[in-house]
C-alpha atoms as a PDB file:
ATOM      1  CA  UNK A   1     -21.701  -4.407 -22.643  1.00  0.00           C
ATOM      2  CA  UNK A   2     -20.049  -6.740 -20.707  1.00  0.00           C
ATOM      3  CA  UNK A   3     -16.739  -6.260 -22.042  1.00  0.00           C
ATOM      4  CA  UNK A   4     -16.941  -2.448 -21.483  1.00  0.00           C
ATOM      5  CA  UNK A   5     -17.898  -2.999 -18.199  1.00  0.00           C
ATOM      6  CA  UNK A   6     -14.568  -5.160 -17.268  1.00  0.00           C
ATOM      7  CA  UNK A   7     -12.955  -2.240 -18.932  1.00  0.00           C
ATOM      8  CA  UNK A   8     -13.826   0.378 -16.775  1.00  0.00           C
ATOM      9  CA  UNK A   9     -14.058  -2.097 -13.527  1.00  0.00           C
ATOM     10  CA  UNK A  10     -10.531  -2.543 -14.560  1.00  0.00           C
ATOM     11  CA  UNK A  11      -9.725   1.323 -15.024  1.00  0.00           C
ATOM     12  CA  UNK A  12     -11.339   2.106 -11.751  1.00  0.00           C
ATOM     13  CA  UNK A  13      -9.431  -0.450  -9.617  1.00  0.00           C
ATOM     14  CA  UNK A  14      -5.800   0.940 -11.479  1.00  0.00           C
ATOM     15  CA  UNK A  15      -7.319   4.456 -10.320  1.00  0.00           C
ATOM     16  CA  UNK A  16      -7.454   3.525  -7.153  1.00  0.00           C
ATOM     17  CA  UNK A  17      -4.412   1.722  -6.646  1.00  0.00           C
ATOM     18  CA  UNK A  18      -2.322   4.796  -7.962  1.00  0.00           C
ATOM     19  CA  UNK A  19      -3.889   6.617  -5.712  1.00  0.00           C
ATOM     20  CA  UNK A  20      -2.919   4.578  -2.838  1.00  0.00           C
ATOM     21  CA  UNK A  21       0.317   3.958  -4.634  1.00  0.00           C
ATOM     22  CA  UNK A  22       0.752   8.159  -4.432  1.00  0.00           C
ATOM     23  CA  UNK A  23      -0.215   8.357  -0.973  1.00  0.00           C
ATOM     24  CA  UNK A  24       2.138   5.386   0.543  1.00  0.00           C
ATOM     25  CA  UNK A  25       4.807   7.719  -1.985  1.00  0.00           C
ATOM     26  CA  UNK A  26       4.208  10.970   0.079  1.00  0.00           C
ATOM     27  CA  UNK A  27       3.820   9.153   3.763  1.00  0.00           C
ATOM     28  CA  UNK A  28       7.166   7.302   2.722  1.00  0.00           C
ATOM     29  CA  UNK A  29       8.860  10.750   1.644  1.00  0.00           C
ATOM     30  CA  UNK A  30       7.509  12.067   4.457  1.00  0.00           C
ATOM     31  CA  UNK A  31       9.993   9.742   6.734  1.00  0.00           C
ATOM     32  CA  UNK A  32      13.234   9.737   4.743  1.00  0.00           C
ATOM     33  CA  UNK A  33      12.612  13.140   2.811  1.00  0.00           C
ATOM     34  CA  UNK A  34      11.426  14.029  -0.466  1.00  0.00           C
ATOM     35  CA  UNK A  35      14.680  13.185  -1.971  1.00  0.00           C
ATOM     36  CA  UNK A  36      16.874   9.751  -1.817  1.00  0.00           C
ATOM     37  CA  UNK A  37      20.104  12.107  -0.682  1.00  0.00           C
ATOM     38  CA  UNK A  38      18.362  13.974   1.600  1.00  0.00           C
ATOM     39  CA  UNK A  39      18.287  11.366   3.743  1.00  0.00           C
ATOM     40  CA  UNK A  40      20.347   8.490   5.379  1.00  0.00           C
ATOM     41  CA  UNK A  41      18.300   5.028   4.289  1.00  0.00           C
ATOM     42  CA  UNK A  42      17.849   3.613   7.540  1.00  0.00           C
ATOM     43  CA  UNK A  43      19.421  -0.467   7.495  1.00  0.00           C
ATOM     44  CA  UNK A  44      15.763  -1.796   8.332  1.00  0.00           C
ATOM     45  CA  UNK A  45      14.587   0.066   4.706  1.00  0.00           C
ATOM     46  CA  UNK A  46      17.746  -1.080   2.681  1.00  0.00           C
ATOM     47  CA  UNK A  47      17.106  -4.979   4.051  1.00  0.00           C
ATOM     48  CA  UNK A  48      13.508  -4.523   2.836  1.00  0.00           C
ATOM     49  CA  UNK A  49      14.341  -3.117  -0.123  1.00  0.00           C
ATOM     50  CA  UNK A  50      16.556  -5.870  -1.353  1.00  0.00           C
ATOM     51  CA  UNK A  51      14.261  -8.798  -0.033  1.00  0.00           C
ATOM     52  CA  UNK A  52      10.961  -7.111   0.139  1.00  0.00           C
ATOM     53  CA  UNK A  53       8.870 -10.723   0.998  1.00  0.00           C
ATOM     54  CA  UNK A  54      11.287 -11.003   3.959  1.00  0.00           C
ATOM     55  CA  UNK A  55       8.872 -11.228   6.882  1.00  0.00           C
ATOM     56  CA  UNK A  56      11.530 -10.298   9.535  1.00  0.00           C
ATOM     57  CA  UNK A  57      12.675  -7.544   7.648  1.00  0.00           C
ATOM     58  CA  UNK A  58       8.802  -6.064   7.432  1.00  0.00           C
ATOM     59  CA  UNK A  59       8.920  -6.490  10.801  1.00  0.00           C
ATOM     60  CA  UNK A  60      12.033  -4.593  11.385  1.00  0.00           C
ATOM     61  CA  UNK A  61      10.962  -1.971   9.605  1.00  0.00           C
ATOM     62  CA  UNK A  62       7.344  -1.278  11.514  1.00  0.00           C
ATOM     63  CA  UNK A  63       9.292  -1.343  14.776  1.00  0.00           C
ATOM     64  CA  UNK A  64      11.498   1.552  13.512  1.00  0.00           C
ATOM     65  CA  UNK A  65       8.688   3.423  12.051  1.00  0.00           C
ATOM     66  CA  UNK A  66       7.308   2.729  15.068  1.00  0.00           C
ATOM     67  CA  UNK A  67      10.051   4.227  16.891  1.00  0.00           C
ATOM     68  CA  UNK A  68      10.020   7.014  15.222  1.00  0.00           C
ATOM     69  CA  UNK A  69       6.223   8.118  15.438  1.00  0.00           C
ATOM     70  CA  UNK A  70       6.810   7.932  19.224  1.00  0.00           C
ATOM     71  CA  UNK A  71      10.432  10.152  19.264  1.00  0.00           C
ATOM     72  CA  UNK A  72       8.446  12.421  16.535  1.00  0.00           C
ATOM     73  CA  UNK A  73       5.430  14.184  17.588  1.00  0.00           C
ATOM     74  CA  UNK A  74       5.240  16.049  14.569  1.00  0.00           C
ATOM     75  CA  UNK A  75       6.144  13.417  12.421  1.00  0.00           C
ATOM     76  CA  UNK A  76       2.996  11.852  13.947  1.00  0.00           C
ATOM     77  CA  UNK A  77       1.010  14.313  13.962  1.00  0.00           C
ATOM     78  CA  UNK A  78       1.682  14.956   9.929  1.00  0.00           C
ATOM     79  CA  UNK A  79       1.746  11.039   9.185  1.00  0.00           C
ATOM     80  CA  UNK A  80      -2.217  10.884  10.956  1.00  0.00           C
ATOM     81  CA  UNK A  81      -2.836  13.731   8.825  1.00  0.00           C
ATOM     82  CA  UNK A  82      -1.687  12.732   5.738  1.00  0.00           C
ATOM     83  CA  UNK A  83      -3.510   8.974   6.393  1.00  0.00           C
ATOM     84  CA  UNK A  84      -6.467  10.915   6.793  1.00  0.00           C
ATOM     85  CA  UNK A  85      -6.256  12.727   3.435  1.00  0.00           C
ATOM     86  CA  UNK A  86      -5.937   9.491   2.155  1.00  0.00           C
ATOM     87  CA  UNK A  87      -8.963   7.903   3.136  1.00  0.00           C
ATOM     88  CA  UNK A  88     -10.690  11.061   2.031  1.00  0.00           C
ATOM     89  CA  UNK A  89      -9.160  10.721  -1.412  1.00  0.00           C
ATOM     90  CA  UNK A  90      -9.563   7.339  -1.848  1.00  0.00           C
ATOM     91  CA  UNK A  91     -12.499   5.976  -0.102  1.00  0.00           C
ATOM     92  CA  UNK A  92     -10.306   2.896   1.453  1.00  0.00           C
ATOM     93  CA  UNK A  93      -9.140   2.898   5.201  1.00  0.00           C
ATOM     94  CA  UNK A  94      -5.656   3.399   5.123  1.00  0.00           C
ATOM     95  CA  UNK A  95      -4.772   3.655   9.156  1.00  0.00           C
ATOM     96  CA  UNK A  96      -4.958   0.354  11.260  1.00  0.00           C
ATOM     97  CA  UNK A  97      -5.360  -1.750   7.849  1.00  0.00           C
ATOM     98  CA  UNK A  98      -2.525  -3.646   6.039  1.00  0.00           C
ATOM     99  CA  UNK A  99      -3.600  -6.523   2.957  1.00  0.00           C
ATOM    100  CA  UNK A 100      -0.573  -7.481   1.552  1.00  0.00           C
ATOM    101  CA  UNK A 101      -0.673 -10.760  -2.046  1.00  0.00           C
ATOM    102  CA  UNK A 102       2.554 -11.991  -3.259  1.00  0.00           C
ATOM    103  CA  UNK A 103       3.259 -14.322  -5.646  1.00  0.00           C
ATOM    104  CA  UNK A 104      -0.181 -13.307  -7.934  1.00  0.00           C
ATOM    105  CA  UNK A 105      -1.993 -13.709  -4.920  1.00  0.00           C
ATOM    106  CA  UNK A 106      -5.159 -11.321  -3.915  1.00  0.00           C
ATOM    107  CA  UNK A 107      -5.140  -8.995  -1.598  1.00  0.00           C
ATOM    108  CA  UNK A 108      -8.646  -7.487  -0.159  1.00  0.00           C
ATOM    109  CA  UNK A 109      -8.951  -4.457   2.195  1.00  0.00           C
ATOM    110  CA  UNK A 110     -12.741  -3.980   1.564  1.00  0.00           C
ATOM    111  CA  UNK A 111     -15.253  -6.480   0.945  1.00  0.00           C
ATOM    112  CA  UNK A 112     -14.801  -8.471  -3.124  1.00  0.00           C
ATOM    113  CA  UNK A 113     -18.012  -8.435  -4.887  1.00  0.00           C
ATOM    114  CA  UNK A 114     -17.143 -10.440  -7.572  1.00  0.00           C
ATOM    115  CA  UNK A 115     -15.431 -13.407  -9.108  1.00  0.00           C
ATOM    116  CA  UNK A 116     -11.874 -13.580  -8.096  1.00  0.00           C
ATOM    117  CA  UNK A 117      -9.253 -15.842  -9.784  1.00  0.00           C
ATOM    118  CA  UNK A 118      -5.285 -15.919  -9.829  1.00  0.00           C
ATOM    119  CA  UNK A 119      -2.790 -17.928 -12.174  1.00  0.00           C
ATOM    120  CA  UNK A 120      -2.434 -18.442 -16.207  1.00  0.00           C
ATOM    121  CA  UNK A 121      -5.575 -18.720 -18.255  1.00  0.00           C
ATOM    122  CA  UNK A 122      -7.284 -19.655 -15.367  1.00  0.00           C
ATOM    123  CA  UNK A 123     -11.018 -18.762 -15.572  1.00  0.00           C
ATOM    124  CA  UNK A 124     -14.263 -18.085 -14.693  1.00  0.00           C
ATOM    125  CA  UNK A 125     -17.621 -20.229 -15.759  1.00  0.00           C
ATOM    126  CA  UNK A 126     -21.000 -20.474 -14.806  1.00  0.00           C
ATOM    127  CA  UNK A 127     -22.737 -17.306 -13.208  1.00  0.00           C
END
């Protein structure tokens, strides 16, 4: 039972992530347009996108997102929207929260009710 139960844990949790996955997609294409030509890649995206652990560049990036929300009232207006679906759809808050692992780290948004562990054949005893 056990085993079947990891299974569709495991199932579950990649649900959920593609969901969020598909809803960063749309917010994302929302900003720069559905398509990569039909928009300009902004320098802060193209920084990020070759060094995506860069803390700076993250930075740079939020600040013109930022700007952007505020020259943009529709753009705003859409983006809250569109967050909003999102928490509908996937039962996690999306607006105000960011949980970001690297390196085979763990990353939480909600609360973990269960055993947790990172790295090669690393495990889990006792219970």
């Amino acid at each position: 039972m056990s085993a079947y139960g990891g299974a569709v844990l495991g199932r579950v949790q990649e649900d959920a992530a593609d969901a969020t996955v598909q809803w960063g997609r749309k917010i994302l294409q929302r900003f720069f347009g559905a398509e990569p030509e039909q928009a300009e890649v902004p320098r802060e995206l193209e920084r990020l996108i070759r060094d995506p652990d860069n803390a700076d560049f993250q930075a740079a990036l939020r600040v013109y997102l930022a700007e952007q929300l505020q020259e943009d009232p529709q753009l705003a207006d859409d983006v809250r929207d569109m967050l909003e679906q999102a928490e509908t759809a996937t039962g996690h808050t999306v607006a105000g929260n960011m949980v970001t692992a690297s390196n085979r780290g763990v990353a939480a948004g909600r609360d973990i009710t269960g055993p947790v562990t990172t790295g090669d054949d690393s495990s889990i005893t006792g219970g």
